[in-house]
C-alpha atoms as a PDB file:
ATOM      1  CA  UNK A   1      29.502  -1.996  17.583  1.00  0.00           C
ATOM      2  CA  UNK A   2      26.541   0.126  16.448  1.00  0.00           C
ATOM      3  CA  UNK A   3      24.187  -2.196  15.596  1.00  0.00           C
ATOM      4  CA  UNK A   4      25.078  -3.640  19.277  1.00  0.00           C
ATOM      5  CA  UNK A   5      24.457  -0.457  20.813  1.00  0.00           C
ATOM      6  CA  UNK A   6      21.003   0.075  18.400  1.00  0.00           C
ATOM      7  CA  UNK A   7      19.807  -3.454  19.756  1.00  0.00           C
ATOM      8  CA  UNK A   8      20.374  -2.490  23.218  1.00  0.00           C
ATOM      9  CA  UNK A   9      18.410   0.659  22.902  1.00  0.00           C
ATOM     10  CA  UNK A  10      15.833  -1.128  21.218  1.00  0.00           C
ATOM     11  CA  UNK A  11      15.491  -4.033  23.799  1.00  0.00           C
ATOM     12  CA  UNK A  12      15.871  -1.881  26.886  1.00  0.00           C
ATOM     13  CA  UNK A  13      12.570  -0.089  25.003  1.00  0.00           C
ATOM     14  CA  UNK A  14      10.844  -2.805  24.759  1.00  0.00           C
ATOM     15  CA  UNK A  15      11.667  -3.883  28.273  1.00  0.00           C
ATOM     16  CA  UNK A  16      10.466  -0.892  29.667  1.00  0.00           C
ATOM     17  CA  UNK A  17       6.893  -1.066  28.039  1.00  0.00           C
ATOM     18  CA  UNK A  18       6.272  -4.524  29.384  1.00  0.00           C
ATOM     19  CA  UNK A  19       7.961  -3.871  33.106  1.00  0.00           C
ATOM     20  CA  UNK A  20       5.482  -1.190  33.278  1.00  0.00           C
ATOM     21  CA  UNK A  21       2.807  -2.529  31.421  1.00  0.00           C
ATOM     22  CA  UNK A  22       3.476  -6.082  33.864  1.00  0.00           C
ATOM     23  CA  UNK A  23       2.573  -3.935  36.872  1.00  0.00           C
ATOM     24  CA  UNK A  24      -0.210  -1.710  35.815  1.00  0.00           C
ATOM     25  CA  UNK A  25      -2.348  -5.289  34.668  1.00  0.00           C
ATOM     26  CA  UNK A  26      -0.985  -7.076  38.013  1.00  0.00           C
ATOM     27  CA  UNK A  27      -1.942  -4.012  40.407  1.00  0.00           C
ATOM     28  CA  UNK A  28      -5.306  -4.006  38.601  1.00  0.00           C
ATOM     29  CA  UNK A  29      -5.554  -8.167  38.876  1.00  0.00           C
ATOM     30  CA  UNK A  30      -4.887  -7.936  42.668  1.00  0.00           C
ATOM     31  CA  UNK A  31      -7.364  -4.744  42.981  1.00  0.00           C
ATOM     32  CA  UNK A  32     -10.427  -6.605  41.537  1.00  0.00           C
ATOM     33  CA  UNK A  33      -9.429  -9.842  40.072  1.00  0.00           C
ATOM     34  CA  UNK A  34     -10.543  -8.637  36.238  1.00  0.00           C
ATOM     35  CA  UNK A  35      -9.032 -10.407  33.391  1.00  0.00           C
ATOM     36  CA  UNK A  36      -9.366  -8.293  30.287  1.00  0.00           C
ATOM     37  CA  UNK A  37     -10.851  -9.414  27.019  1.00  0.00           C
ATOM     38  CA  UNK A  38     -10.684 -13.865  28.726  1.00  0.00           C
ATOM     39  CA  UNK A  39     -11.751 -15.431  25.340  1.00  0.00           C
ATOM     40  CA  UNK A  40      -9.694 -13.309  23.027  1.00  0.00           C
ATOM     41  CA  UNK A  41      -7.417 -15.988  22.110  1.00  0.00           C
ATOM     42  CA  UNK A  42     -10.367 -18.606  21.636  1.00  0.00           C
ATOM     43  CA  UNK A  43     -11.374 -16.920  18.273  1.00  0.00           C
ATOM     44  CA  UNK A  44     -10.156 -18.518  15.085  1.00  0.00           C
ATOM     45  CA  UNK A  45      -9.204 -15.658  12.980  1.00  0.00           C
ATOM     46  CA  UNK A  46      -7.457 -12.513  14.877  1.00  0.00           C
ATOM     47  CA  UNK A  47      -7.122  -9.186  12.306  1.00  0.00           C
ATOM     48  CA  UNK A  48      -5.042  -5.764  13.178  1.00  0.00           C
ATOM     49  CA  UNK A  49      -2.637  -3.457  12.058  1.00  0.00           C
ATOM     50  CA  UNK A  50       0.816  -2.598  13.525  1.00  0.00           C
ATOM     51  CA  UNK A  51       3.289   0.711  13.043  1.00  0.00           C
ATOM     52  CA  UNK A  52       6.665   0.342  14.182  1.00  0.00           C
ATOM     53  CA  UNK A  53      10.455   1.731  13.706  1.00  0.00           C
ATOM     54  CA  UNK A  54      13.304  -0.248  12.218  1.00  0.00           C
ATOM     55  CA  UNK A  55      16.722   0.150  10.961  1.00  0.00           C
ATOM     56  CA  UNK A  56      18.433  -1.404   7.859  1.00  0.00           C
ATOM     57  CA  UNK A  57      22.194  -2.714   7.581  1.00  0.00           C
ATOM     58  CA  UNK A  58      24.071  -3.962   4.775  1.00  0.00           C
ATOM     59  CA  UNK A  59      26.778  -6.828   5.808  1.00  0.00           C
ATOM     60  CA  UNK A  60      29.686  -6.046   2.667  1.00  0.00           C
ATOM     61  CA  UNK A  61      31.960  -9.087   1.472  1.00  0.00           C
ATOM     62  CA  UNK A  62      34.721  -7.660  -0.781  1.00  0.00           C
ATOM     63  CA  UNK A  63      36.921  -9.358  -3.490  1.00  0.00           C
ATOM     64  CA  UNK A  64      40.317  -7.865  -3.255  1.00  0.00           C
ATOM     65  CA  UNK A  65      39.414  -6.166  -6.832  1.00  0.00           C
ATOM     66  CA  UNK A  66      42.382  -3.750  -7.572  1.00  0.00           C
ATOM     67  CA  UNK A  67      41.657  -0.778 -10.301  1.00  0.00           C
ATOM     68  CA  UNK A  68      44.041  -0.186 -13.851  1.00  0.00           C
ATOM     69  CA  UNK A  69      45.511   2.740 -11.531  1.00  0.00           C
ATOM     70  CA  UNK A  70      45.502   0.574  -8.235  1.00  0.00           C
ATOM     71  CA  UNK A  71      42.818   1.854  -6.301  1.00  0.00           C
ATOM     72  CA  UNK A  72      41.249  -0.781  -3.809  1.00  0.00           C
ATOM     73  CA  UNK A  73      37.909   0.020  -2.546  1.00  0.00           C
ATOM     74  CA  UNK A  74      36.040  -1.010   0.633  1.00  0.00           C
ATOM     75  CA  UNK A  75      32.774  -0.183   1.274  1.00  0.00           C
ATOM     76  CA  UNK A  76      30.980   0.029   4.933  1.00  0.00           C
ATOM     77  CA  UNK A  77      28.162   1.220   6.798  1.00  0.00           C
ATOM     78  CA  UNK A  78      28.821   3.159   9.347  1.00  0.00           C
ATOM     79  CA  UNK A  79      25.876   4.491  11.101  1.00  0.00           C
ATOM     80  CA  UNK A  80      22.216   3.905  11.179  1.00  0.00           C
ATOM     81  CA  UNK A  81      18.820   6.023  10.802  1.00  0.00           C
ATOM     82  CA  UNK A  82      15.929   4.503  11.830  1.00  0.00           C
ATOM     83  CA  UNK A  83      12.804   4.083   9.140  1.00  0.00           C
ATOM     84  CA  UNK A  84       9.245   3.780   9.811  1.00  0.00           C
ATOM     85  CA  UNK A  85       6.717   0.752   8.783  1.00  0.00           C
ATOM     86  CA  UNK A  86       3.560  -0.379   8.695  1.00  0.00           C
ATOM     87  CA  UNK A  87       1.466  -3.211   8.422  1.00  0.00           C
ATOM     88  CA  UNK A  88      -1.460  -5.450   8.237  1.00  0.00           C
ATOM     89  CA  UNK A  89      -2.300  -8.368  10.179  1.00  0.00           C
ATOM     90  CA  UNK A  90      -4.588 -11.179   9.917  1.00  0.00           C
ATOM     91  CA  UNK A  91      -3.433 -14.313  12.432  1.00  0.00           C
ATOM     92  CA  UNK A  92      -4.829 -17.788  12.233  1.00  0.00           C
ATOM     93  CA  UNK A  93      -5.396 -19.754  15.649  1.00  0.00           C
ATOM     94  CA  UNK A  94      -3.586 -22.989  15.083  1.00  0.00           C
ATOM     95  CA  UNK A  95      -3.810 -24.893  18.817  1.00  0.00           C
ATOM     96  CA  UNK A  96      -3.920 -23.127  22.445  1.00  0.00           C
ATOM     97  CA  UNK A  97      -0.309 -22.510  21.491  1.00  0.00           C
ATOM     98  CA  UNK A  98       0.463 -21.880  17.887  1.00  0.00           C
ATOM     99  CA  UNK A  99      -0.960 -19.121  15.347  1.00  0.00           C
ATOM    100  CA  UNK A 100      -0.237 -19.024  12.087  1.00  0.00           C
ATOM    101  CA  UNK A 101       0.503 -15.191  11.300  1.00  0.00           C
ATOM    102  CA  UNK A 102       0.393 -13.197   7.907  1.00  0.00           C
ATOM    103  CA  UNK A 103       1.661  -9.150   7.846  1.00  0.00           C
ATOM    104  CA  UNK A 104       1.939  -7.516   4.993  1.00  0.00           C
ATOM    105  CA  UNK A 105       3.282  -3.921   4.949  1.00  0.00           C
ATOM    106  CA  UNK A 106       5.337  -0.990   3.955  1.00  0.00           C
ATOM    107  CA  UNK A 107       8.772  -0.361   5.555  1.00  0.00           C
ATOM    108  CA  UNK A 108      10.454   3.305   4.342  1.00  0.00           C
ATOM    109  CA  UNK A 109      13.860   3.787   5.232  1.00  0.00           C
ATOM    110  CA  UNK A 110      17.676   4.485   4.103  1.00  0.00           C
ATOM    111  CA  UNK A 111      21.203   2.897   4.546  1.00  0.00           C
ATOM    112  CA  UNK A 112      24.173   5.290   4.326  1.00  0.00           C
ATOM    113  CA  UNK A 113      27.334   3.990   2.682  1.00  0.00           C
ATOM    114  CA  UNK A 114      30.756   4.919   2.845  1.00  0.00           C
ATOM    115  CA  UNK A 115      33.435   4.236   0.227  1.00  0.00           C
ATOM    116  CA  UNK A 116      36.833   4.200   1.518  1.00  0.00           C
ATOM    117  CA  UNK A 117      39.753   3.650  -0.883  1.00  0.00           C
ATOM    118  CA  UNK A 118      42.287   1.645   1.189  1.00  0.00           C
ATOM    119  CA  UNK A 119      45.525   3.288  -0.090  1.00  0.00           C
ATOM    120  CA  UNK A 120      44.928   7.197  -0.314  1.00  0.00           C
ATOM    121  CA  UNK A 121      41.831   7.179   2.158  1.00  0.00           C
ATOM    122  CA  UNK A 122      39.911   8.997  -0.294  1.00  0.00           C
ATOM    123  CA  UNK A 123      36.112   8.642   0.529  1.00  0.00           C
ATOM    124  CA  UNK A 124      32.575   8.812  -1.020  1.00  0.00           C
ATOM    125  CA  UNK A 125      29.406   8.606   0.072  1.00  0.00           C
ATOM    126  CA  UNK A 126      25.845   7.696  -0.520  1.00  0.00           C
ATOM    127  CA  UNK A 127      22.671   7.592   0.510  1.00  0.00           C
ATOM    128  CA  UNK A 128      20.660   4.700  -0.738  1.00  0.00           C
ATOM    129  CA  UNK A 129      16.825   5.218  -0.045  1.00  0.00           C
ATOM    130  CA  UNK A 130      14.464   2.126   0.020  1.00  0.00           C
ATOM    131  CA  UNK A 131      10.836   1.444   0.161  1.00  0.00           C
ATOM    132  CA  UNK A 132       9.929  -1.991   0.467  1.00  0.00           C
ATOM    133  CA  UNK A 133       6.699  -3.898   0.460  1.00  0.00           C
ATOM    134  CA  UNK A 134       7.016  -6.651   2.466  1.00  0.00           C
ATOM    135  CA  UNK A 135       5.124 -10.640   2.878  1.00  0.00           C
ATOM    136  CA  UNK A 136       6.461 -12.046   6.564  1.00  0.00           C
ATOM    137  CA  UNK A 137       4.376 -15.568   6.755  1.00  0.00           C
ATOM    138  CA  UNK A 138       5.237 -16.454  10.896  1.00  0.00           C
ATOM    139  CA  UNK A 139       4.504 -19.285  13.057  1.00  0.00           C
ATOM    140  CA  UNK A 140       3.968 -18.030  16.724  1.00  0.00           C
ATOM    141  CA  UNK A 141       4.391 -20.028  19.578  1.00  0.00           C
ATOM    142  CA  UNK A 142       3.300 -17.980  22.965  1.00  0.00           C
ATOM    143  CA  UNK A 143       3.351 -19.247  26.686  1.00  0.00           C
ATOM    144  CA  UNK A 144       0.586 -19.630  28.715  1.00  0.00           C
ATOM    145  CA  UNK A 145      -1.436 -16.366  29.311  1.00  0.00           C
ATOM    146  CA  UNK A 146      -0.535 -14.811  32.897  1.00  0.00           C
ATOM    147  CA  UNK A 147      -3.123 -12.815  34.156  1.00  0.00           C
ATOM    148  CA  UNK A 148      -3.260  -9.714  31.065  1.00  0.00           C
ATOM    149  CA  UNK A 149      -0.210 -11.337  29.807  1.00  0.00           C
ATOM    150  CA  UNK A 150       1.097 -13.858  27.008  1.00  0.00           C
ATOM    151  CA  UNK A 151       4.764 -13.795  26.466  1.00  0.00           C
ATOM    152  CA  UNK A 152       5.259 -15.262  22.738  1.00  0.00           C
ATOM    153  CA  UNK A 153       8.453 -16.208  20.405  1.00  0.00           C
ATOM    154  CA  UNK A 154       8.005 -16.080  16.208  1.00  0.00           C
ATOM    155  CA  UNK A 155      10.281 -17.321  13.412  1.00  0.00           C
ATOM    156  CA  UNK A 156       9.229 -17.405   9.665  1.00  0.00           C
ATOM    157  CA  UNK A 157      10.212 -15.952   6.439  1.00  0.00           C
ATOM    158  CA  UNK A 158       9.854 -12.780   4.843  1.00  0.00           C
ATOM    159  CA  UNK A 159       9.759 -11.941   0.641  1.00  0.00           C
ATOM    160  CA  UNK A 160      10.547  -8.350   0.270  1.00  0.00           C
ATOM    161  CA  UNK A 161      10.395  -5.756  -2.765  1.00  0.00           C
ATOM    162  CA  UNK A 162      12.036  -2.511  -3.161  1.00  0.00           C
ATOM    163  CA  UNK A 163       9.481  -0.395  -5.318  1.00  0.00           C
ATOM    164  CA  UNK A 164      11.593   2.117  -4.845  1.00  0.00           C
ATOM    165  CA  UNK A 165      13.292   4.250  -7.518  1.00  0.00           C
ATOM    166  CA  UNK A 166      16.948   4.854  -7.799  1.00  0.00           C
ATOM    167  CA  UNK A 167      18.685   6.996  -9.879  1.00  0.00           C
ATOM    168  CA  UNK A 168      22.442   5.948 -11.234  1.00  0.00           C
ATOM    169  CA  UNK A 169      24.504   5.587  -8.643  1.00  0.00           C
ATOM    170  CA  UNK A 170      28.304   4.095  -7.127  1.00  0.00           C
ATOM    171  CA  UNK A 171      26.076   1.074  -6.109  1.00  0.00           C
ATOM    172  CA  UNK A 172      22.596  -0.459  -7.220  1.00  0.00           C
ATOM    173  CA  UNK A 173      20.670  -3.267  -5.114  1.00  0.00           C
ATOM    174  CA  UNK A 174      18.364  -5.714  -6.766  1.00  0.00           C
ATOM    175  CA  UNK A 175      14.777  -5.307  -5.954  1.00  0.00           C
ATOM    176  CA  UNK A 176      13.964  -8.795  -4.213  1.00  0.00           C
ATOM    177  CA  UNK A 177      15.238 -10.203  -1.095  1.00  0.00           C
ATOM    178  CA  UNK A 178      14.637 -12.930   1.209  1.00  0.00           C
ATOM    179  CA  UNK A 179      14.836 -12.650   4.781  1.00  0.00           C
ATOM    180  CA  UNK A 180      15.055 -15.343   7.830  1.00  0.00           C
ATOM    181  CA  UNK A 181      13.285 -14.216  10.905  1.00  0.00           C
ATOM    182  CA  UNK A 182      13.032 -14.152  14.401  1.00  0.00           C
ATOM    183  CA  UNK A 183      11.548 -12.414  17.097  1.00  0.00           C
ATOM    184  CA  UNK A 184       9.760 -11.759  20.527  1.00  0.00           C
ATOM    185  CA  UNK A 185       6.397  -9.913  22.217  1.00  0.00           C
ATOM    186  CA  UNK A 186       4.017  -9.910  24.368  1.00  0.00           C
ATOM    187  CA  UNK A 187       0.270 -10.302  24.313  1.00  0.00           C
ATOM    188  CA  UNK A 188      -1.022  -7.236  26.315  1.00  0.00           C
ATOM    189  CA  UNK A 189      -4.462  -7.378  27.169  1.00  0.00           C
ATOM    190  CA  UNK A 190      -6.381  -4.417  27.387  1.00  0.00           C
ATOM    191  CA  UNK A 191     -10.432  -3.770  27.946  1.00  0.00           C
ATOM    192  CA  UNK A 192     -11.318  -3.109  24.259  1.00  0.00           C
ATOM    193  CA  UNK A 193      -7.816  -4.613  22.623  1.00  0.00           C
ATOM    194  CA  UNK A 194      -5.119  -5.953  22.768  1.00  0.00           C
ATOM    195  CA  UNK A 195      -1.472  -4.506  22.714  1.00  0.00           C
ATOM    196  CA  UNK A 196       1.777  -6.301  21.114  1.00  0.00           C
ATOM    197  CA  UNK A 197       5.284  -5.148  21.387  1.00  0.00           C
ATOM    198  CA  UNK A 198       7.277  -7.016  19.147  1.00  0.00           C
ATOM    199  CA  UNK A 199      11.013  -6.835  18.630  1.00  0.00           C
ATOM    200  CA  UNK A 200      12.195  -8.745  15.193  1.00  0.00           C
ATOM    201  CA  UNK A 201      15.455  -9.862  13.732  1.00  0.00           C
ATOM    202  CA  UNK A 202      15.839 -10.078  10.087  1.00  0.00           C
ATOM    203  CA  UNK A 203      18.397 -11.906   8.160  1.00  0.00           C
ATOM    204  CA  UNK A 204      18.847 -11.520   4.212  1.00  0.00           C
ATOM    205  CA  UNK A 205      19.673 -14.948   2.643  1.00  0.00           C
ATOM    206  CA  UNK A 206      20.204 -13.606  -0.797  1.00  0.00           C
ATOM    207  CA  UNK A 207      23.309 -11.490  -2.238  1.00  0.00           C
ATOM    208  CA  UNK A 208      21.584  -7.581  -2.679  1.00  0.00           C
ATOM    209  CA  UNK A 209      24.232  -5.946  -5.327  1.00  0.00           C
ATOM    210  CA  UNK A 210      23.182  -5.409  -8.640  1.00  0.00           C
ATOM    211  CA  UNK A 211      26.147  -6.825 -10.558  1.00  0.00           C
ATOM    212  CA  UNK A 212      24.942  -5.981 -13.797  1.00  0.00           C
ATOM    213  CA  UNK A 213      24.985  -2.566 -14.857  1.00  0.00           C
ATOM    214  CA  UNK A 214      23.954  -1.274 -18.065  1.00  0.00           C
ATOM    215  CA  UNK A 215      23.427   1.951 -17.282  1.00  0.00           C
ATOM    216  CA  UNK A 216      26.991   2.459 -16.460  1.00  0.00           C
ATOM    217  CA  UNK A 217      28.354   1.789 -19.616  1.00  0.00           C
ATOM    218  CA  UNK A 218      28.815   5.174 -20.647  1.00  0.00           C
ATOM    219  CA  UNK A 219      31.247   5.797 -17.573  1.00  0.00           C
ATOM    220  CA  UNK A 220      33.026   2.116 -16.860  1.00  0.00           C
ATOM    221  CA  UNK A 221      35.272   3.804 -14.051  1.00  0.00           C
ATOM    222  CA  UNK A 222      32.026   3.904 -12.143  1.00  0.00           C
ATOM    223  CA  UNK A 223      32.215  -0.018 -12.214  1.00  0.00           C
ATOM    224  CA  UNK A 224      35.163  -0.323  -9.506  1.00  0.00           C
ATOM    225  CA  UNK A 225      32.395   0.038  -6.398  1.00  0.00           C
ATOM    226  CA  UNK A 226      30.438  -3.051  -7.616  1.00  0.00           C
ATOM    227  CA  UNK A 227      33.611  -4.394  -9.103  1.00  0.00           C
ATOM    228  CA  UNK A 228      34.861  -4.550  -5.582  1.00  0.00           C
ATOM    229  CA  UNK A 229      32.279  -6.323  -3.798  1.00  0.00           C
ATOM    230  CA  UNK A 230      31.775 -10.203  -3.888  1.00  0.00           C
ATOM    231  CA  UNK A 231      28.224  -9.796  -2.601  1.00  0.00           C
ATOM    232  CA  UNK A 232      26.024  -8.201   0.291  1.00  0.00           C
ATOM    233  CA  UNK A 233      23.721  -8.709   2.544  1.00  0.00           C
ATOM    234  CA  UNK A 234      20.999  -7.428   4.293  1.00  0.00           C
ATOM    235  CA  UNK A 235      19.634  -7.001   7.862  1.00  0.00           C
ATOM    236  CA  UNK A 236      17.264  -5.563   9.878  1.00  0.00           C
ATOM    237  CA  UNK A 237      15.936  -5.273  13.266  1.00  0.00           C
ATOM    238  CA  UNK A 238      12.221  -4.190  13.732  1.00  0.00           C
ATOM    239  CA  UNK A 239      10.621  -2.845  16.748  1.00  0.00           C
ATOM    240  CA  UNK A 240       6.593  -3.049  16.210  1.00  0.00           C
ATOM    241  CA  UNK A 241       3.435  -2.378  18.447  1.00  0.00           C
ATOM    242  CA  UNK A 242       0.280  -4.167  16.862  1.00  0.00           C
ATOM    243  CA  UNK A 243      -2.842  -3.853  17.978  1.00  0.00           C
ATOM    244  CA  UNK A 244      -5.538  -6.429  17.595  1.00  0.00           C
END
């Protein structure tokens, strides 16, 4: 239900820029007939940058696991703060219709947990901080340009790396992940640049608990959290504004 609700904020954002942005370049096309920057898109190699909120979700599947004094723990996230990112760009023109597009960049945010034990509701808490460096390699496949528009969809693949450092705690995540993409924009073309919105959805392909911890073996009964958990996944969803 929240990461609905975060979506629809997010989209109705994003719909707002280019509703507004849609009229200001068609006004100006019927005023003097300018098309801004025509033979952007004819150039081979494109570079920019991009900054951008996001916000981070962990998907829990639990194993039943039930505790010597049987406790049964269940783990959730049940709110969301959004982080900031940045990154690179440097795009490669495939065809009138395809770029190939590589962004490397810096995402900083946090994913707040809550541990609920099922039979006494007892609860804990923790904040797990992240700061990832992240590889998304995209293919981009945008529409014909309309006027100082270019509606565009983008799937591809994203290796991240938590560089991150975290101090013993009820759960660890592994530094590496894999992510599945997909997203939307729009090519906005300004006099001197141009402006993309981009809204992103990020699936994790690869289970992020750290089931092996050492540095727990001085207090076992900090165990049951990751004891409890079959695996977890990651998500995010990425709202970004390059500009090129």
């Amino acid at each position: 239900m929240l990461m609905n609700r975060h979506l629809r904020i997010i989209s109705l954002i994003l719909a707002l820029i280019v509703s507004a942005t849609t009229a200001i370049s068609a006004q100006k096309y019927r005023n003097d007939h300018v098309l801004n920057r025509p033979y952007a898109d004819m150039r081979r190699w494109h570079l920019g940058f991009s900054v951008g909120i996001h916000t981070q979700d962990l998907q829990f599947t639990h194993n039943g696991y039930v505790t010597e004094d049987g406790e049964s723990w269940f783990m959730e996230q049940p709110d969301f703060s959004p982080g900031f990112c940045v990154n690179g760009l440097a795009d490669l023109r495939l065809n009138s219709h395809f770029n190939l597009r590589f962004s490397p960049g810096l995402y900083f945010g946090n994913r707040n947990i809550r541990f609920r034990e099922s039979h006494t509701g007892n609860e804990e808490r923790q904040n797990i901080k992240s700061t990832l460096i992240v590889l998304p390699f995209d293919i981009k496949f945008s529409a014909q340009r309309y006027r100082n528009v270019r509606p565009y969809l983008v799937g591809g693949i994203m290796p991240t790396f938590d560089v991150s450092k975290h101090s013993r705690d009820f759960l660890k995540l592994n530094t590496t992940d894999f992510y599945l993409t997909i997203g939307l924009g729009l090519d906005i073309y300004l006099p001197f640049f141009k402006l993309i919105p981009e809204l992103k959805f990020c699936f994790g392909l690869t289970d992020i608990i750290n089931h092996d911890r050492p540095d727990l073996a001085d207090d076992p009964g900090m165990m049951k959290y990751t004891n409890s958990l079959k695996k977890a996944t990651s998500q995010m969803v990425v709202l970004t504004f390059y500009f090129e």
